[in-house]
C-alpha atoms as a PDB file:
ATOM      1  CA  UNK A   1     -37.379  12.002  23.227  1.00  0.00           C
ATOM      2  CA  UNK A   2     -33.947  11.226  22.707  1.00  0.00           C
ATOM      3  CA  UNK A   3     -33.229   8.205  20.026  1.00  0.00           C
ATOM      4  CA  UNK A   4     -30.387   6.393  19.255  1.00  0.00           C
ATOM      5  CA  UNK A   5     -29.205   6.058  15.444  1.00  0.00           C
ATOM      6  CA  UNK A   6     -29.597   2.317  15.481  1.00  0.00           C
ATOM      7  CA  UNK A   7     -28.086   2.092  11.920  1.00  0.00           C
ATOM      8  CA  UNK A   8     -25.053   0.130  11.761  1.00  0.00           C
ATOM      9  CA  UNK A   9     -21.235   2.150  12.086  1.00  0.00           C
ATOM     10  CA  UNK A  10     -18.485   0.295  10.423  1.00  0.00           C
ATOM     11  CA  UNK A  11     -15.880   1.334  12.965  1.00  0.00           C
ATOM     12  CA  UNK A  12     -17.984  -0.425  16.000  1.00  0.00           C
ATOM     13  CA  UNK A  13     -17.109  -3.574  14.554  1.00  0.00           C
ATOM     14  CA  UNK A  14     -15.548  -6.117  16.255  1.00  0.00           C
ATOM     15  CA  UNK A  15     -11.431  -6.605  15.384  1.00  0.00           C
ATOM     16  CA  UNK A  16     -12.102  -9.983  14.420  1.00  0.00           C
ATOM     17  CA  UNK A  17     -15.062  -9.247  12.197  1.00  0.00           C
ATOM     18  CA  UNK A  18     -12.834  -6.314  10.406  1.00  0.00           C
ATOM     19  CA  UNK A  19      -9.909  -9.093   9.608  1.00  0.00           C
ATOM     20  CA  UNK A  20     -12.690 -11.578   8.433  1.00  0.00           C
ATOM     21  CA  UNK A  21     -13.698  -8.774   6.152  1.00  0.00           C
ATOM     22  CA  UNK A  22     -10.093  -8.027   5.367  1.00  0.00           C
ATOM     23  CA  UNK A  23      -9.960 -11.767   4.728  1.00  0.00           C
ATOM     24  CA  UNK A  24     -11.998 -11.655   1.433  1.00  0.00           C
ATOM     25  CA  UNK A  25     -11.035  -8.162   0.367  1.00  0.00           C
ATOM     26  CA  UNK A  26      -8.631  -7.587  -2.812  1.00  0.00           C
ATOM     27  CA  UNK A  27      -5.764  -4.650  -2.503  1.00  0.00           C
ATOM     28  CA  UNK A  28      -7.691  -1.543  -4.051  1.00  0.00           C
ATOM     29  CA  UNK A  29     -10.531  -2.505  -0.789  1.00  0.00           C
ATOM     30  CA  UNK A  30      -7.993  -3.144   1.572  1.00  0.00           C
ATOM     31  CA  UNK A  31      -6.386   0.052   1.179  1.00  0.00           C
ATOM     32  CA  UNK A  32      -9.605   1.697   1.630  1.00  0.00           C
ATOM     33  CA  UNK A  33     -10.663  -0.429   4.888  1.00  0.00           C
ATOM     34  CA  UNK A  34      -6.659   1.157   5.939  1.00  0.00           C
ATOM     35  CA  UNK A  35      -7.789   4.769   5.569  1.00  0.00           C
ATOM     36  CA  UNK A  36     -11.405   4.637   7.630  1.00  0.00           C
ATOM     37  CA  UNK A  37      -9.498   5.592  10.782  1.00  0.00           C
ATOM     38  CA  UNK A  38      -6.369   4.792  12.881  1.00  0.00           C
ATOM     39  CA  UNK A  39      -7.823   1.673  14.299  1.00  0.00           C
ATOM     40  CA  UNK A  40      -8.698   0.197  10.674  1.00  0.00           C
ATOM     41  CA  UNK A  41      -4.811   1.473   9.786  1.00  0.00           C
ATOM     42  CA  UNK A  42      -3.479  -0.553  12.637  1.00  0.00           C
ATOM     43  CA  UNK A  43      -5.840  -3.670  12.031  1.00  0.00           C
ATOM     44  CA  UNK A  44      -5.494  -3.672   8.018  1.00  0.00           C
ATOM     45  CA  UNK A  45      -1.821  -2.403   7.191  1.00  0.00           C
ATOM     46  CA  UNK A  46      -0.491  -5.561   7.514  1.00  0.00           C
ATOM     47  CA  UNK A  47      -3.260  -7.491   5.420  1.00  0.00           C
ATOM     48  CA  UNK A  48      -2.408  -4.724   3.151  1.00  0.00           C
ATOM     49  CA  UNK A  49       1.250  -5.137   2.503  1.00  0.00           C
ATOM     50  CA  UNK A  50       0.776  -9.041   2.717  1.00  0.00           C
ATOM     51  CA  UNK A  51      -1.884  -9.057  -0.190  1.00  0.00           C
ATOM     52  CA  UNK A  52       0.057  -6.520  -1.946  1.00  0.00           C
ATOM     53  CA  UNK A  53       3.230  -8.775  -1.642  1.00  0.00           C
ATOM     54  CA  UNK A  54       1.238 -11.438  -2.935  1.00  0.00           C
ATOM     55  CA  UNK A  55       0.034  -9.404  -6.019  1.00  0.00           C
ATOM     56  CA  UNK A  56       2.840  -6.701  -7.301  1.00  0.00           C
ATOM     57  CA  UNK A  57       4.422  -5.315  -4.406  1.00  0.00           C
ATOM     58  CA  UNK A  58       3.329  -1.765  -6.153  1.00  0.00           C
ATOM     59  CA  UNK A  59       4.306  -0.667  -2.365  1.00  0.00           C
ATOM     60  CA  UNK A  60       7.821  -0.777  -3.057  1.00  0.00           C
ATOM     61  CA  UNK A  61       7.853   0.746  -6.698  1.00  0.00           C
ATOM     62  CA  UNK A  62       5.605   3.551  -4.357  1.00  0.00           C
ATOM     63  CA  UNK A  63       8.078   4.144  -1.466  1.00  0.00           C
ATOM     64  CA  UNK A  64      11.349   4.235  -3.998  1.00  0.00           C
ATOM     65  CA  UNK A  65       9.646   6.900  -5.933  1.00  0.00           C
ATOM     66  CA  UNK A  66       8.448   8.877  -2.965  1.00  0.00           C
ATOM     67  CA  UNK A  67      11.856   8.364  -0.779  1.00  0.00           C
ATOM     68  CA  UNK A  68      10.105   6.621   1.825  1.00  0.00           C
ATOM     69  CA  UNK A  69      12.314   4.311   3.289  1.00  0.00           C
ATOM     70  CA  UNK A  70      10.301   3.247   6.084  1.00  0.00           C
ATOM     71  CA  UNK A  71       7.415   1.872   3.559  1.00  0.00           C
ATOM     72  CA  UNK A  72      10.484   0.175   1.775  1.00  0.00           C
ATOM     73  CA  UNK A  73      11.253  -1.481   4.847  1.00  0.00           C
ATOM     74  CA  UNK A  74       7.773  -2.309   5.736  1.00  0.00           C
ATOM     75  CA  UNK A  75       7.272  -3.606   2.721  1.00  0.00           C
ATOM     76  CA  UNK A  76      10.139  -6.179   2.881  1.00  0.00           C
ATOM     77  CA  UNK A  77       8.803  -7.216   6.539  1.00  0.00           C
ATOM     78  CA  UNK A  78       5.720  -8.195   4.915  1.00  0.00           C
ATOM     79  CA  UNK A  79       7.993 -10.163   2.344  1.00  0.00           C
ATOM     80  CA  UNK A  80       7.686  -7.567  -0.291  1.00  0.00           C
ATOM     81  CA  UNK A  81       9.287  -8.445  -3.601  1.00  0.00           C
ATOM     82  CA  UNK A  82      12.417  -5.719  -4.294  1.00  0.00           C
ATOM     83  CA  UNK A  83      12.778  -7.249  -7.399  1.00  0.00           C
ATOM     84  CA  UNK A  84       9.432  -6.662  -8.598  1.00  0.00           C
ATOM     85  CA  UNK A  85       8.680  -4.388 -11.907  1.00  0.00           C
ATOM     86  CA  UNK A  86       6.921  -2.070 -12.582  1.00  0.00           C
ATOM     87  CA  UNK A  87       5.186  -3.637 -15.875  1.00  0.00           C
ATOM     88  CA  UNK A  88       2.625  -0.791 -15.901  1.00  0.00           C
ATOM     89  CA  UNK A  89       2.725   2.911 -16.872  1.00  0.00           C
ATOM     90  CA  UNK A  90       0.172   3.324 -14.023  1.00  0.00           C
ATOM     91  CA  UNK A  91      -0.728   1.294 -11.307  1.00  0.00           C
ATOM     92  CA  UNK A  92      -3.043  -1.890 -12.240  1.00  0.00           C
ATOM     93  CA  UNK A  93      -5.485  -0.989  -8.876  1.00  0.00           C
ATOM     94  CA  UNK A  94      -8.458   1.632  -9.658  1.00  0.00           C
ATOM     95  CA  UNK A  95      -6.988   5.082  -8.846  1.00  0.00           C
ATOM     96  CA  UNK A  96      -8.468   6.576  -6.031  1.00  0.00           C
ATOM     97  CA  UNK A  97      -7.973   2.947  -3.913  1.00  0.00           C
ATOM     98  CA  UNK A  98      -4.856   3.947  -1.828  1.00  0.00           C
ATOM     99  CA  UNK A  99      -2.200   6.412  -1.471  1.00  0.00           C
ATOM    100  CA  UNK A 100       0.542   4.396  -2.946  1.00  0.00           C
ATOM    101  CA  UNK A 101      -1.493   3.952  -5.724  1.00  0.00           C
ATOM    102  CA  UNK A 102      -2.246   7.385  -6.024  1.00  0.00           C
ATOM    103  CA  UNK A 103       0.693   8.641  -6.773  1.00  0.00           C
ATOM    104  CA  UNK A 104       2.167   6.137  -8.724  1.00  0.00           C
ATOM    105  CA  UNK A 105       0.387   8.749 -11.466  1.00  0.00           C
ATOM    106  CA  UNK A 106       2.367  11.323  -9.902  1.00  0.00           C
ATOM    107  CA  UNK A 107       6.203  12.507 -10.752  1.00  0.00           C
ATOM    108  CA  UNK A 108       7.807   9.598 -12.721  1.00  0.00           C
ATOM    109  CA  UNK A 109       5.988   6.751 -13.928  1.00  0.00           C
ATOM    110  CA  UNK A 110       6.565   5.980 -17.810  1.00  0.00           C
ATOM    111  CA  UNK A 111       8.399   2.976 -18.851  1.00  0.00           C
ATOM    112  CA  UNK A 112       9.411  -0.420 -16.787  1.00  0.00           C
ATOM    113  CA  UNK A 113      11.881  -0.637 -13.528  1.00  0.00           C
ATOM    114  CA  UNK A 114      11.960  -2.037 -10.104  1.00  0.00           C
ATOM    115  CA  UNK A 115      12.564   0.031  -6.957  1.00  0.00           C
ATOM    116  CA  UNK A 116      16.386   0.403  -7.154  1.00  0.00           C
ATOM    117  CA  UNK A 117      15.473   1.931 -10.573  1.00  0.00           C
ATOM    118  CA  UNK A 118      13.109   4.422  -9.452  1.00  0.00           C
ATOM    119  CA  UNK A 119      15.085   5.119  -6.753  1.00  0.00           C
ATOM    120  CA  UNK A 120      17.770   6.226  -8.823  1.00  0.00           C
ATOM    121  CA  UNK A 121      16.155   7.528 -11.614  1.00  0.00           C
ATOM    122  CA  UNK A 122      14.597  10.404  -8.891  1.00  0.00           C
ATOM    123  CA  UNK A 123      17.555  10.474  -7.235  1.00  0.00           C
ATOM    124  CA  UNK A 124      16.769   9.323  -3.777  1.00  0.00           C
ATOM    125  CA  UNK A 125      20.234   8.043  -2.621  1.00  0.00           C
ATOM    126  CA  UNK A 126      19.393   6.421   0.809  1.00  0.00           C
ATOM    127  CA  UNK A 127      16.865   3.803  -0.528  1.00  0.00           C
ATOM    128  CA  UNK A 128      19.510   2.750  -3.407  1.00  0.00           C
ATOM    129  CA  UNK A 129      22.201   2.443  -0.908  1.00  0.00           C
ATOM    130  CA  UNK A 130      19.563   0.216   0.873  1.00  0.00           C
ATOM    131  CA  UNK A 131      18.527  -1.661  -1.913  1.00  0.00           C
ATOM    132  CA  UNK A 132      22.163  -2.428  -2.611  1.00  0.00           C
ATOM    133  CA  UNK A 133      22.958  -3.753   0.332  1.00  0.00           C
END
């Protein structure tokens, strides 16, 4: 006799019961709601980026260090500070909560800047060109 798994699956949840969840859920869980699967990327990136805009904007310190432009300019969409600093040697979210996060820890992270800073300090012309303008 064939049974069904009747426990509940996170993914089968409704879109509008994900965003309610998203709703009450700081950074470190939002990130991990974004990395479930693609649908929970698509539904939670931009309560992502919006919280995180809200909090540090650690997304843009992130994409200057890693020469990733296009998380620069998401970032901004989401109205993403580019003046932010960073006023930790590490991020202030548990490691382990998101890939941005992550590797804040990697390549350079001592002292203080804000995204042009890193940008320049690791040499990644295009997003200080973009910065500047």
């Amino acid at each position: 006799m064939d049974h069904e798994d009747p426990s509940p699956c996170l993914g089968l949840l409704a879109t509008e019961l994900v965003l309610n969840i998203a709703k009450y859920s700081d950074v470190p869980t939002l990130a991990a709601l974004a990395s479930v699967n693609q649908r929970f990327h698509a539904i939670i990136k931009p309560v992502l980026y919006t919280a995180d805009a809200e909090n540090m904007s650690m997304a843009m310190i992130w994409g200057a260090k890693q020469n990733m432009l296009d998380i620069i300019k998401y970032s901004l969409s989401m109205r993403g500070n580019v003046n932010t600093d960073s006023r930790f040697e590490v991020s202030p979210y548990p490691m382990g909560s998101n890939h941005w996060h992550q590797s804040l820890k990697k390549g350079v992270h001592e002292g203080f800047g804000t995204p042009l800073h890193f940008a320049a300090m690791v040499g990644n012309d295009d997003i200080v060109r973009y910065l500047l303008e």
